[in-house]
Protein backbone atom coordinates (compact mmCIF):
# COMPACT_ATOMS: atom_id res chain seq x y z
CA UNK A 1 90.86 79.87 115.63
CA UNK A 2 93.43 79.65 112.80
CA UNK A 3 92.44 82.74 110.88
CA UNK A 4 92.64 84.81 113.84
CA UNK A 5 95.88 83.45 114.71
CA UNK A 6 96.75 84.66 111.37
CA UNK A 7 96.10 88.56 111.94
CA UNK A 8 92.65 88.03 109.80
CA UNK A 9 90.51 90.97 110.73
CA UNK A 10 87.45 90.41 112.33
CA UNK A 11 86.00 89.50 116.17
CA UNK A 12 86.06 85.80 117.61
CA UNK A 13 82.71 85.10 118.81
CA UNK A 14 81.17 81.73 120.43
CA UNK A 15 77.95 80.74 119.44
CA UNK A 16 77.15 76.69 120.09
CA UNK A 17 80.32 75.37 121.39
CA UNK A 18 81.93 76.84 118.34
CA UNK A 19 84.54 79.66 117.97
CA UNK A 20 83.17 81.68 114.73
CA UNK A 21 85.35 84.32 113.14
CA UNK A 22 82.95 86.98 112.06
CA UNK A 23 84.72 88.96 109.26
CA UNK A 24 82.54 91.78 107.59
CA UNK A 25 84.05 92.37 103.79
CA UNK A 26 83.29 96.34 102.88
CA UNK A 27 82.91 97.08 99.08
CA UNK A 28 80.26 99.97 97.30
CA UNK A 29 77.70 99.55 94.57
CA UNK A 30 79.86 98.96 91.59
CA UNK A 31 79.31 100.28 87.84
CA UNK A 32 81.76 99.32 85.49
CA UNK A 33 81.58 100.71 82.28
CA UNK A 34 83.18 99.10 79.54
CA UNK A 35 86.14 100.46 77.52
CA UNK A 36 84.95 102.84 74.46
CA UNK A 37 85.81 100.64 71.80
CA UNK A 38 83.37 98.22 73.39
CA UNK A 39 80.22 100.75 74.01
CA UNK A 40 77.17 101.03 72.38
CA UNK A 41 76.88 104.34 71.05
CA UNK A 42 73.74 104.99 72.95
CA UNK A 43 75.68 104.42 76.30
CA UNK A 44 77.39 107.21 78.93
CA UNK A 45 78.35 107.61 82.14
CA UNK A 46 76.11 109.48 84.56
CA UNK A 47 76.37 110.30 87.97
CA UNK A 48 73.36 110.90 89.70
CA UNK A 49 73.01 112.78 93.11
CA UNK A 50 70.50 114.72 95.20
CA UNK A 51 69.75 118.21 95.12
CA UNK A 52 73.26 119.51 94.89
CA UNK A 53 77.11 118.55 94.47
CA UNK A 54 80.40 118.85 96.10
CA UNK A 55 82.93 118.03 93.88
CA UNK A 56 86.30 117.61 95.31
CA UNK A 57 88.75 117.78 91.81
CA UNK A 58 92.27 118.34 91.77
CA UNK A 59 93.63 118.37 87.95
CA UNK A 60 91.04 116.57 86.79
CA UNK A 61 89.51 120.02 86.34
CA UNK A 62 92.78 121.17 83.95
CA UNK A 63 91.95 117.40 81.70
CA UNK A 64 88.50 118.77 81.27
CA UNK A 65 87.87 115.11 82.91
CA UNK A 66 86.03 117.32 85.30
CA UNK A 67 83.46 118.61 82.73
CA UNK A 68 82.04 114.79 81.59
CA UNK A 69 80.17 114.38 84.85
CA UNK A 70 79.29 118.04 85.19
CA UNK A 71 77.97 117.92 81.89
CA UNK A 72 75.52 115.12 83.12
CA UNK A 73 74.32 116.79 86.23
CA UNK A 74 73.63 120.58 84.06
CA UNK A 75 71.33 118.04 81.93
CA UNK A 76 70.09 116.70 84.73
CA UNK A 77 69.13 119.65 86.22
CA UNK A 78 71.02 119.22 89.09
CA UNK A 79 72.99 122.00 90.81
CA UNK A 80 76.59 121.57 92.01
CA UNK A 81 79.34 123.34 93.32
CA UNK A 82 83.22 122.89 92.86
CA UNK A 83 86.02 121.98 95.00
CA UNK A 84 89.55 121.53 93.43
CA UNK A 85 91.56 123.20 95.87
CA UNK A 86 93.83 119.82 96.69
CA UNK A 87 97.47 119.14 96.82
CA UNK A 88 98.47 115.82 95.65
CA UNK A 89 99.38 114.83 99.10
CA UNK A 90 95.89 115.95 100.45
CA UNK A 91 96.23 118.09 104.15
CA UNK A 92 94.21 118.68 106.68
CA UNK A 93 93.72 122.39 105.79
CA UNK A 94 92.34 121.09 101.95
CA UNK A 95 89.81 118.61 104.23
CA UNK A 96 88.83 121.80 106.49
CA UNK A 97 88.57 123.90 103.41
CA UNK A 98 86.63 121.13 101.93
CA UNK A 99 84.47 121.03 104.74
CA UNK A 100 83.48 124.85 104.10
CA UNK A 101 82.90 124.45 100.69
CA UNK A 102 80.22 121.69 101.60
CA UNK A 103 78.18 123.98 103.28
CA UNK A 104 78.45 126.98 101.72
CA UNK A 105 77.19 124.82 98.62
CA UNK A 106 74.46 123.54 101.09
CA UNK A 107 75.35 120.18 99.17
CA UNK A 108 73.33 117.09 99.95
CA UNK A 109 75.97 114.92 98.47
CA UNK A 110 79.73 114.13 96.85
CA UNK A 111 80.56 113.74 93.79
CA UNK A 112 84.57 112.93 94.05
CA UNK A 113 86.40 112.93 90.59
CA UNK A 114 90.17 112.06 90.39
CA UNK A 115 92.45 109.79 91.89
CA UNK A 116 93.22 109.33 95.25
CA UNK A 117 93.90 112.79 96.80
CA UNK A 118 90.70 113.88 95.59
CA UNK A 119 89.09 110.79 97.24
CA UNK A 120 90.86 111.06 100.61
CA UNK A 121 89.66 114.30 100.59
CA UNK A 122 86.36 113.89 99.84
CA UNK A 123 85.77 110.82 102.29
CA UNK A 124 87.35 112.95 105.16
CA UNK A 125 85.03 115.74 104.22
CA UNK A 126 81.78 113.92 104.07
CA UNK A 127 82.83 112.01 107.79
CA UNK A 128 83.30 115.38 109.33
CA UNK A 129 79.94 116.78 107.55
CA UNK A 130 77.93 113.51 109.34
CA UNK A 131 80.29 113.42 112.30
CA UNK A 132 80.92 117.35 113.40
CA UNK A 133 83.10 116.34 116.42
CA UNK A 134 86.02 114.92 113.99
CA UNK A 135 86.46 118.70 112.84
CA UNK A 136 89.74 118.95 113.44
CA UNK A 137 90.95 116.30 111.11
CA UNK A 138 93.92 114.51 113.56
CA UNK A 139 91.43 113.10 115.31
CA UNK A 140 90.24 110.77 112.31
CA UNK A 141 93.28 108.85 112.83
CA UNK A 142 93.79 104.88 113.45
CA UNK A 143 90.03 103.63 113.78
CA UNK A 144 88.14 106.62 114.48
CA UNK A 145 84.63 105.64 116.19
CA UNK A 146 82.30 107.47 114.14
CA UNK A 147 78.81 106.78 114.60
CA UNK A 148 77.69 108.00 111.16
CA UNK A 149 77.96 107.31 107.53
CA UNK A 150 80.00 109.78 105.40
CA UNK A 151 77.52 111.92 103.14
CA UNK A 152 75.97 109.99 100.00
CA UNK A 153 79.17 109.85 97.62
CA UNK A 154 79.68 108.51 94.40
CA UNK A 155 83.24 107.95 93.33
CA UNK A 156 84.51 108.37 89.86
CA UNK A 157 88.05 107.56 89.91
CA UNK A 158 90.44 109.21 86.77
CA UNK A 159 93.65 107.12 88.02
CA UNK A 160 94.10 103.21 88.02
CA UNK A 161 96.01 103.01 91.05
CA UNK A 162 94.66 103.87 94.17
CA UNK A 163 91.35 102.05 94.54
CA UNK A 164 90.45 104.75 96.86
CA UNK A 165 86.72 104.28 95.62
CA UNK A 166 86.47 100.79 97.02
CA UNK A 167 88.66 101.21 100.52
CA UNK A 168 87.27 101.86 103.56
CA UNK A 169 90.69 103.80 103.94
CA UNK A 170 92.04 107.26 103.57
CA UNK A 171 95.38 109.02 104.07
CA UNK A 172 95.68 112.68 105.20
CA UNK A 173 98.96 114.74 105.52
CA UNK A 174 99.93 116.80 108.91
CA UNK A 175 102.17 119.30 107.33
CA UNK A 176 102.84 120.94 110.85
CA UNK A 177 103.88 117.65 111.80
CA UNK A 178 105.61 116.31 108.61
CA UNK A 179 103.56 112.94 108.98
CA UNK A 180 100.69 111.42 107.19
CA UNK A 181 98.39 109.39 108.77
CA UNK A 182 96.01 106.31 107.71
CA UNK A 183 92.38 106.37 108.32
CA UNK A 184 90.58 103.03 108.51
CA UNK A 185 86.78 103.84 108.85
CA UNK A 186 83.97 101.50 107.39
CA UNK A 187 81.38 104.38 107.18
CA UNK A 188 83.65 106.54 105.05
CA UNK A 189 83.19 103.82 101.62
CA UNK A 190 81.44 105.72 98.58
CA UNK A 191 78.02 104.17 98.30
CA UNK A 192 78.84 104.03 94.36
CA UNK A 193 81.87 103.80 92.85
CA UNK A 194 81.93 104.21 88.88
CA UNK A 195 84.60 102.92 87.05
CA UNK A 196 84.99 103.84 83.33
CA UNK A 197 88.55 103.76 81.94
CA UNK A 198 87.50 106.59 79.43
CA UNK A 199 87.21 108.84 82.47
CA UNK A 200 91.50 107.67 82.89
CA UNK A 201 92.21 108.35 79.39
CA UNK A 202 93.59 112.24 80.05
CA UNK A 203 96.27 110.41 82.62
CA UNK A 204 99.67 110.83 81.39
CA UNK A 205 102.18 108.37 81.19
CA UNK A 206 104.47 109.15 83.90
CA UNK A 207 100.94 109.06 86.21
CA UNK A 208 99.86 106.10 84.21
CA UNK A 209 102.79 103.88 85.15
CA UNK A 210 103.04 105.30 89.18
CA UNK A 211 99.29 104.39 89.66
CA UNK A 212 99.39 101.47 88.27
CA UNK A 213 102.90 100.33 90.53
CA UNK A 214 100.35 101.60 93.53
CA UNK A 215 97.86 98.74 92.16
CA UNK A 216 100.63 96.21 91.57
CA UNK A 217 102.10 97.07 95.33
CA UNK A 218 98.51 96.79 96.77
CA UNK A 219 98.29 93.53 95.51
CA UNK A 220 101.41 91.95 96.52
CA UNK A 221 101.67 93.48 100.05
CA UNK A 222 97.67 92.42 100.33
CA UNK A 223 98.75 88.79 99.38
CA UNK A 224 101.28 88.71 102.01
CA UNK A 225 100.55 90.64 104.84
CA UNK A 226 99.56 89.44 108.05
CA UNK A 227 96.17 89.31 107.44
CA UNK A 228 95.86 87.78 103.89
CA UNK A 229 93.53 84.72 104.01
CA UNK A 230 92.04 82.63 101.21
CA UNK A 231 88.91 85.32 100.77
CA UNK A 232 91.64 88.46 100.02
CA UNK A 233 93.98 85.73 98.39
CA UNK A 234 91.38 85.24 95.71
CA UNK A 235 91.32 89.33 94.45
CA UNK A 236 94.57 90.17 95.03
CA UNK A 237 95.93 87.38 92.89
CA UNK A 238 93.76 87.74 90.21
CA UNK A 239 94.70 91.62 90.66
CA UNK A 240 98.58 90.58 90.19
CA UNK A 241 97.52 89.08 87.00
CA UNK A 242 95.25 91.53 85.68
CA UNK A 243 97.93 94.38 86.57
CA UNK A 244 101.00 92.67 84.85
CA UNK A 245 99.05 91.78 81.61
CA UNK A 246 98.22 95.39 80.98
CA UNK A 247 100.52 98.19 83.20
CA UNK A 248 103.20 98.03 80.39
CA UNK A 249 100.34 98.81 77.49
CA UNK A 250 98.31 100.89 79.33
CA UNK A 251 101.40 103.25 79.62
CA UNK A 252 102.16 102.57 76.16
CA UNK A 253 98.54 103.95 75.30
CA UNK A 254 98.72 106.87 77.70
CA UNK A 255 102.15 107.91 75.28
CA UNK A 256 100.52 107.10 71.96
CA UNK A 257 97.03 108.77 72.93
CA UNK A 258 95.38 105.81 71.31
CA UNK A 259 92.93 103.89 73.33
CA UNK A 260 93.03 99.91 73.58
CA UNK A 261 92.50 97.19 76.08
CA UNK A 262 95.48 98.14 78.55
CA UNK A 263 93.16 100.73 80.21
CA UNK A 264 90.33 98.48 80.77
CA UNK A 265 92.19 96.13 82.21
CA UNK A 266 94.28 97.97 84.74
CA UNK A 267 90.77 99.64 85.79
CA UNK A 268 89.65 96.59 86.99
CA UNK A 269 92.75 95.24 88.11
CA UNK A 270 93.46 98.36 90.55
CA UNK A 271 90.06 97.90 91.80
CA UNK A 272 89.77 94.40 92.44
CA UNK A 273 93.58 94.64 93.93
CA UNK A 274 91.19 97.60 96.04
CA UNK A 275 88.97 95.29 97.26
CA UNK A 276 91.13 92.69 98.77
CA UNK A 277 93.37 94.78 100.62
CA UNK A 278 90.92 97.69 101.78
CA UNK A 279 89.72 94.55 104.13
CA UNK A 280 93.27 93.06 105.52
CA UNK A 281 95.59 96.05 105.47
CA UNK A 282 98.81 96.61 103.76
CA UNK A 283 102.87 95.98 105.24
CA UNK A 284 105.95 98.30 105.48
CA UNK A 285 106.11 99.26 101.83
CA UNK A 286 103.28 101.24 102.61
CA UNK A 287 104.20 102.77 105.59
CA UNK A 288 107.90 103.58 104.38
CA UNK A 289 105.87 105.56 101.20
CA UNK A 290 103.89 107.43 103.27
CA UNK A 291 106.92 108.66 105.21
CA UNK A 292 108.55 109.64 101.95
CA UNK A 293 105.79 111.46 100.50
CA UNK A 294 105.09 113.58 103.72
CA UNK A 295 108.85 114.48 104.18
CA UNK A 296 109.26 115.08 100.76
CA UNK A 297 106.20 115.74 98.78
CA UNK A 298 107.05 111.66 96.52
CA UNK A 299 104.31 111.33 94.71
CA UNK A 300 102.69 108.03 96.81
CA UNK A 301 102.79 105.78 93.36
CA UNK A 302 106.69 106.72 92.82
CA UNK A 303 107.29 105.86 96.34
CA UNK A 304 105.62 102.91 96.51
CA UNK A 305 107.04 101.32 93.25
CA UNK A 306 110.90 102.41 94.04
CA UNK A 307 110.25 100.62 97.95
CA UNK A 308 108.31 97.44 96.42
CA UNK A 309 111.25 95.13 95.55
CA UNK A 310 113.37 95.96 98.40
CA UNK A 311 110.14 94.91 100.74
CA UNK A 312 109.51 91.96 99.26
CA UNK A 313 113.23 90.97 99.66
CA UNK A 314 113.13 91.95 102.72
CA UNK A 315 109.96 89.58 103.61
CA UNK A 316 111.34 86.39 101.46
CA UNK A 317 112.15 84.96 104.55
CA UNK A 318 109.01 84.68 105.96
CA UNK A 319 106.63 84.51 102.81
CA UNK A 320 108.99 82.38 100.25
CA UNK A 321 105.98 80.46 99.09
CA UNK A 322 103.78 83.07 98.42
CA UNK A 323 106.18 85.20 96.42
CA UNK A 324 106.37 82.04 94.50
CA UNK A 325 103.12 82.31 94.14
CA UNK A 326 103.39 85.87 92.92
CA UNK A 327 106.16 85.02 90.17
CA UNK A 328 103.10 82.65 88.39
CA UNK A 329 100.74 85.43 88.64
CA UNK A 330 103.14 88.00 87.01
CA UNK A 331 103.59 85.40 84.19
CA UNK A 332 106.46 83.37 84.93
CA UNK A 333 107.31 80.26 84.11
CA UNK A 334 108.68 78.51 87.20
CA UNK A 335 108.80 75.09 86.13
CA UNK A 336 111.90 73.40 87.47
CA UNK A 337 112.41 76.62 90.03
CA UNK A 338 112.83 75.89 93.78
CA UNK A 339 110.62 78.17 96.31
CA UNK A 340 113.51 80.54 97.24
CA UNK A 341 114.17 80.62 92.74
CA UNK A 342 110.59 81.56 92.27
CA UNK A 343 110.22 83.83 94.89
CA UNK A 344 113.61 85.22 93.54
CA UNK A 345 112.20 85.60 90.57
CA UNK A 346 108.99 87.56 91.42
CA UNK A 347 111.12 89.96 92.84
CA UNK A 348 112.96 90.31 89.82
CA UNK A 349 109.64 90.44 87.85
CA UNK A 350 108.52 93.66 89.68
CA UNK A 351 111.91 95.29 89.29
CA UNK A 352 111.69 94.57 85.37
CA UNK A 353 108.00 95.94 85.26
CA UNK A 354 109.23 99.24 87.15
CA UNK A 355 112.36 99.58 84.75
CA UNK A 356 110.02 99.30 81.92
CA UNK A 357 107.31 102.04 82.80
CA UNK A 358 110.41 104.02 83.62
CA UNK A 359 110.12 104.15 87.40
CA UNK A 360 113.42 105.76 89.31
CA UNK A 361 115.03 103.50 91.68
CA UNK A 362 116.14 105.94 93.91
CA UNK A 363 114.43 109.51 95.80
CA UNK A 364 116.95 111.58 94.89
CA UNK A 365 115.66 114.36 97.09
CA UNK A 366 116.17 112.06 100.43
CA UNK A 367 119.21 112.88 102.82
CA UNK A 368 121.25 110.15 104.59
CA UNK A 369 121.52 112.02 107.47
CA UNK A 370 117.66 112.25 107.85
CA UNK A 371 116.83 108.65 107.45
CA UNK A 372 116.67 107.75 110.92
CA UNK A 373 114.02 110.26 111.24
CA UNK A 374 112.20 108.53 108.36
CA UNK A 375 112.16 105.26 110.05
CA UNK A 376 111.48 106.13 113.20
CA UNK A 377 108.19 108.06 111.23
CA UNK A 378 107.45 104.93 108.99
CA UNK A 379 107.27 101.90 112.35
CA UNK A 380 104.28 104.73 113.82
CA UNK A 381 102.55 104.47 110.72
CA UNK A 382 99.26 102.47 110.54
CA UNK A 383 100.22 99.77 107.89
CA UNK A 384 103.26 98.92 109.64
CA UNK A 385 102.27 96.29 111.48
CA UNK A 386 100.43 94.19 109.15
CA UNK A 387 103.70 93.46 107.43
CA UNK A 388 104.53 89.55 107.85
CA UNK A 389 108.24 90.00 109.22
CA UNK A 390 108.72 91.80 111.87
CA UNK A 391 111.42 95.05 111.15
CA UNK A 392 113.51 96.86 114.03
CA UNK A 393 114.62 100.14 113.82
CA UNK A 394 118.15 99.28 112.11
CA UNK A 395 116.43 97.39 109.66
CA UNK A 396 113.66 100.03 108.69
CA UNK A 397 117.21 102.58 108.53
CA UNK A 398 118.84 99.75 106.26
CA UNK A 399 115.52 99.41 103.79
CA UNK A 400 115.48 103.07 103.19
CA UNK A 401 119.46 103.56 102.98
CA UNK A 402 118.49 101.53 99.46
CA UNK A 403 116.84 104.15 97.77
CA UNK A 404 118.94 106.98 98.90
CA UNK A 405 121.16 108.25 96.49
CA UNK A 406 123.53 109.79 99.26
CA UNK A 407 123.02 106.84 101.51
């Protein structure tokens, strides 16, 4: 079948002298709340649980971003506990830790508050509390077969970049191994995810604009990787659009502290760019930014962003028309343009959009005589081999010699 020719996840199965592709598309109860300026004044957001909470919240807790859903739960009447104790690149000892704090709490569900660390962590967390033999984290790896759902959680996400409370994925760092490692697991999805772009409005800019280069990288590796089809085709460009029409203000608004329609619209952009590549898998963007933020601590949206032109040149060759494709949903005219021009000048697009929300092009803390290291680290990650060209060792060394200043 031509889908599953074309890397499209799901099984091949033969039912009436047919070959059916059965592909399963994973996304939680939504609640999108619209921006403030649009609310009635009788409206909030509230997060509603069982008998108790465990709150994994990393500085969402400094914002006092924290505080608007534990306000809701004290009126409630519903008890909860706190767990903030989570580097930005979350390890395994935060998911252990995490694990702990669960039952100590005696928690009968997650609350998860923040952007993606806190997610990760709280996903991992409520796997292991349903699925006791994953304790030791490394396990959890690749497709893990769990046979349980992950605790009741309901995600509240205070970035607009990582769409970690649509994905049925989660990244954990090995600090004793200097790796992290991708987690694809359909029962670890938050039953509820609640997006309200007040709950982003704390987000400075400098977090602002590398979220929102996560979303825009998302999108563009999920419209060309392996696996894109027409179903993911559909989100992710719509995501493109959605994230180019409104990074630039929505970083402008973070600096100004004045609310307006950039927010909204890159909280629904990250998440709909969420839920088309949560279901095909990402390229080797991703899996060179994973390497970089495990060797040295880059936050993921930085890393990401800096890598995302250089992949997509790197890829031209193979995906010409859909970076095309890509330039018209970034807002280019490319009337007149060749393929190769257009394609040309989506790259060029991205590179303008990072320049503008003041993204460095380089990791200055990267070493050139550690880069073979870094590629050997970024072909054994998980989204490596959904990318659409197929990279080599020298050519993995060559990608990341581009962003190192020393290089």
């Amino acid at each position: 079948m031509e889908l599953a020719a074309r890397g499209v996840m799901g099984a091949p199965h033969t039912m009436g002298g047919y070959q059916w592709l059965i592909v399963s598309f994973s996304i939680p109860f939504l609640i999108m709340v619209p921006a403030p300026s649009r609310r009635s004044p009788a409206s909030s957001s509230v997060a509603a649980t069982r008998r108790s909470s465990s709150a994994p919240i990393p500085t969402s807790v400094k914002f006092g971003v924290t505080a608007k859903v534990t306000d809701e739960l004290d009126a409630a009447g519903i008890a909860w506990s706190l767990y903030s104790e989570i580097k930005p690149n979350p390890t395994i000892q935060n998911v252990k830790d995490g694990v702990e704090a669960f039952k100590a709490a005696e928690a009968d569900a997650i609350v998860t508050i923040g952007g993606g660390s806190s997610m990760d962590t709280a996903k991992a967390i409520g796997i292991i509390i349903n699925n006791p033999e994953f304790a030791d984290v490394r396990s959890l790896e690749g497709v893990a077969p769990t046979k349980n759902h992950a605790v009741f959680t309901i995600a509240v996400p205070t970035t607009a970049g990582t769409a970690a409370e649509v994905t049925i994925n989660y990244v954990i760092t090995d600090p004793e191994k200097v790796r992290k490692f991708v987690c694809v697991d359909t029962n670890d999805a938050p039953e509820v995810a609640v997006v309200d772009p007040d709950m982003m409005a704390s987000m400075p800019a400098g977090l602002t604009a590398s979220t929102g280069m996560d979303a825009l990288t998302h999108a563009i590796e999920g419209y060309t990787t392996k696996g894109a089809w027409e179903l993911s085709d559909m989100f992710h460009f719509e995501a493109i659009k959605l994230i180019s029409e409104n990074l630039r203000d929505s970083v402008a608004e973070a600096k100004s502290g004045q609310p307006g329609s950039g927010r909204e619209g890159m909280a629904l952009g990250q998440y709909v760019a969420g839920m088309g590549f949560s279901n095909v898998g990402l390229g080797i963007d991703h899996a060179m930014a994973h390497t970089l933020s495990a060797h040295y601590d880059t936050p993921h949206g930085v890393a990401c962003a800096m890598l995302l032109p250089i992949a997509m040149e790197f890829n031209k060759p193979v995906c010409a028309e859909r970076l095309a494709k890509v330039a018209v949903a970034m807002g280019v005219d490319t009337t007149g343009m060749s393929t190769d021009e257009a394609a040309d000048a989506a790259i060029a697009a991205v590179k303008q959009l990072s320049a503008d929300v003041n993204i460095p092009h380089v990791c200055e803390a990267m070493k050139a005589d550690e880069i073979e290291v870094l590629a050997k680290d970024a072909m054994a990650d998980a989204c490596f081999p959904g990318n659409p060209r197929e990279a080599t060792l020298d050519d993995v060394i060559e990608l990341f010699k581009k962003i190192c200043p020393a290089a």
